[in-house]
Protein backbone atom coordinates (compact mmCIF):
# COMPACT_ATOMS: atom_id res chain seq x y z
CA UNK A 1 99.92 136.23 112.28
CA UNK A 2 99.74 134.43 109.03
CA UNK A 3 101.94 135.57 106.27
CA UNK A 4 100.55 137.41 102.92
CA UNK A 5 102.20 134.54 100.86
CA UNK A 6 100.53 131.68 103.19
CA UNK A 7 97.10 133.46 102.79
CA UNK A 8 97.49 133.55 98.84
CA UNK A 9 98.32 129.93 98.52
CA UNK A 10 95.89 128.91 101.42
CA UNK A 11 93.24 130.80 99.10
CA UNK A 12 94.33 129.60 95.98
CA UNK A 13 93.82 125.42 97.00
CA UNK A 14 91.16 125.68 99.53
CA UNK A 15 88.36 125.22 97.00
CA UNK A 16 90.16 123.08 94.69
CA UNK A 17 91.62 120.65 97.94
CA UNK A 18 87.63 120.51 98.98
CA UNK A 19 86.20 119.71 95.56
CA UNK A 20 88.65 116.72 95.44
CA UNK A 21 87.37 115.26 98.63
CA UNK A 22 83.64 115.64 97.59
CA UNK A 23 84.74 114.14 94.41
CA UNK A 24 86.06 111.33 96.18
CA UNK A 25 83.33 110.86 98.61
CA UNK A 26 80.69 110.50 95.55
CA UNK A 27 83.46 108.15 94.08
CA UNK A 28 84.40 106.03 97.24
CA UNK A 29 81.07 106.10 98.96
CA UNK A 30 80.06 103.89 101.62
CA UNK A 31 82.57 101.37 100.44
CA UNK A 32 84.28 99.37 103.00
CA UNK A 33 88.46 100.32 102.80
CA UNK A 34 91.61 98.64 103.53
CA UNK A 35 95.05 99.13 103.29
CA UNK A 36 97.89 96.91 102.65
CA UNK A 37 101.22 98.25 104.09
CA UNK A 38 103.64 95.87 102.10
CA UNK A 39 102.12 96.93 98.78
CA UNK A 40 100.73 100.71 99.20
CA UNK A 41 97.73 99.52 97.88
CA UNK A 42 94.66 101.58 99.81
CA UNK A 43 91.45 99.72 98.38
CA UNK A 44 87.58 100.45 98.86
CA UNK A 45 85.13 97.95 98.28
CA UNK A 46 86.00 94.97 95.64
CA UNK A 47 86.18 97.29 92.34
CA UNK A 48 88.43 100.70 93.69
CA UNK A 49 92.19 100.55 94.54
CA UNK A 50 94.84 102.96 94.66
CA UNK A 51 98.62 102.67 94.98
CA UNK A 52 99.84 104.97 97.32
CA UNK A 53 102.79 106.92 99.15
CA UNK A 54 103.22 107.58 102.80
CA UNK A 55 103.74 111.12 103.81
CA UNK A 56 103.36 110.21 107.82
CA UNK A 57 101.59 109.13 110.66
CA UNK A 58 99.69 110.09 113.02
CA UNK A 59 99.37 109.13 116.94
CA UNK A 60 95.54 109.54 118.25
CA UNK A 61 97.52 108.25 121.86
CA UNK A 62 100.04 110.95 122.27
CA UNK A 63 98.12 112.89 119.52
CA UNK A 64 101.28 113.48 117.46
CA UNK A 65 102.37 113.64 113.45
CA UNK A 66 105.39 112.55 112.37
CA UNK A 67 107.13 112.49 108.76
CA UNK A 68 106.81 108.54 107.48
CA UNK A 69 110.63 109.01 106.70
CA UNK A 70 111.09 109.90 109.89
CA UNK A 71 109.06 107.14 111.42
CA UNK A 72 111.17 104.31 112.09
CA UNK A 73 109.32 102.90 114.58
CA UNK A 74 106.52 102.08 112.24
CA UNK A 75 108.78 100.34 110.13
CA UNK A 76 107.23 101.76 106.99
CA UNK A 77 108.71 99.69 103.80
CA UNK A 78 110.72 101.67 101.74
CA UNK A 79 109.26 101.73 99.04
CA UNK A 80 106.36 103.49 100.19
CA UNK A 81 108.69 106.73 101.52
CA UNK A 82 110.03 106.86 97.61
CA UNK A 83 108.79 110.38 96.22
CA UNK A 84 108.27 111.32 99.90
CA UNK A 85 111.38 110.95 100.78
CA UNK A 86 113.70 111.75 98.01
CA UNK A 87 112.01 115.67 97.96
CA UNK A 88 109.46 115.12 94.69
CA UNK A 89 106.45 116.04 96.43
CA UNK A 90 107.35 118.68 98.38
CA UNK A 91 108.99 119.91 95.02
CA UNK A 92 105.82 119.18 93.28
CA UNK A 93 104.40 121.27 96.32
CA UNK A 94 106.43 123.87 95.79
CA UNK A 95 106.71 124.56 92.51
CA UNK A 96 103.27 124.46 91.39
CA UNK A 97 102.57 127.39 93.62
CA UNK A 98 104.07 130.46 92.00
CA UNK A 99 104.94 132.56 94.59
């Protein structure tokens, strides 16, 4: 059973979380992507790039998730586990939800 407090935040973001991605879609289009794992830099097309944070990874074999901090197999640089890892976004998480 999902808790009253899970419900209000699921609620709360749902719309917002799915307006970003269409957003995003109109912005990124059919643009081919790439990613660069020594910079962070996740690029679409020639003219769109992003610098970016790993939060984890996913497995499609053993269709698993893991926490990029706890990945060490991927050897992720660490640079790109920074706000991840040090507890800023899941305090950003947390606190902007007012529970």
């Amino acid at each position: 059973m999902i808790s009253t407090n899970l419900k209000k935040l699921f609620t709360k973001h749902v719309a917002a979380s799915f307006d970003k991605q269409l957003r995003l879609n109109d912005l990124v289009g059919n643009r081919s992507w790439g990613y660069d794992l020594e910079t962070g830099l996740l690029t679409f097309g020639d003219d769109l790039a992003f610098k970016t944070q790993i939060l984890g990874t996913e497995s499609e074999i053993s269709q698993t998730w893991r926490w990029g901090w706890a990945n060490s197999i991927s050897q992720i640089p660490k640079g790109l586990l920074d706000k991840v890892h040090s507890g800023i976004f899941l305090q950003k998480v947390l606190t902007s939800y007012r529970w």
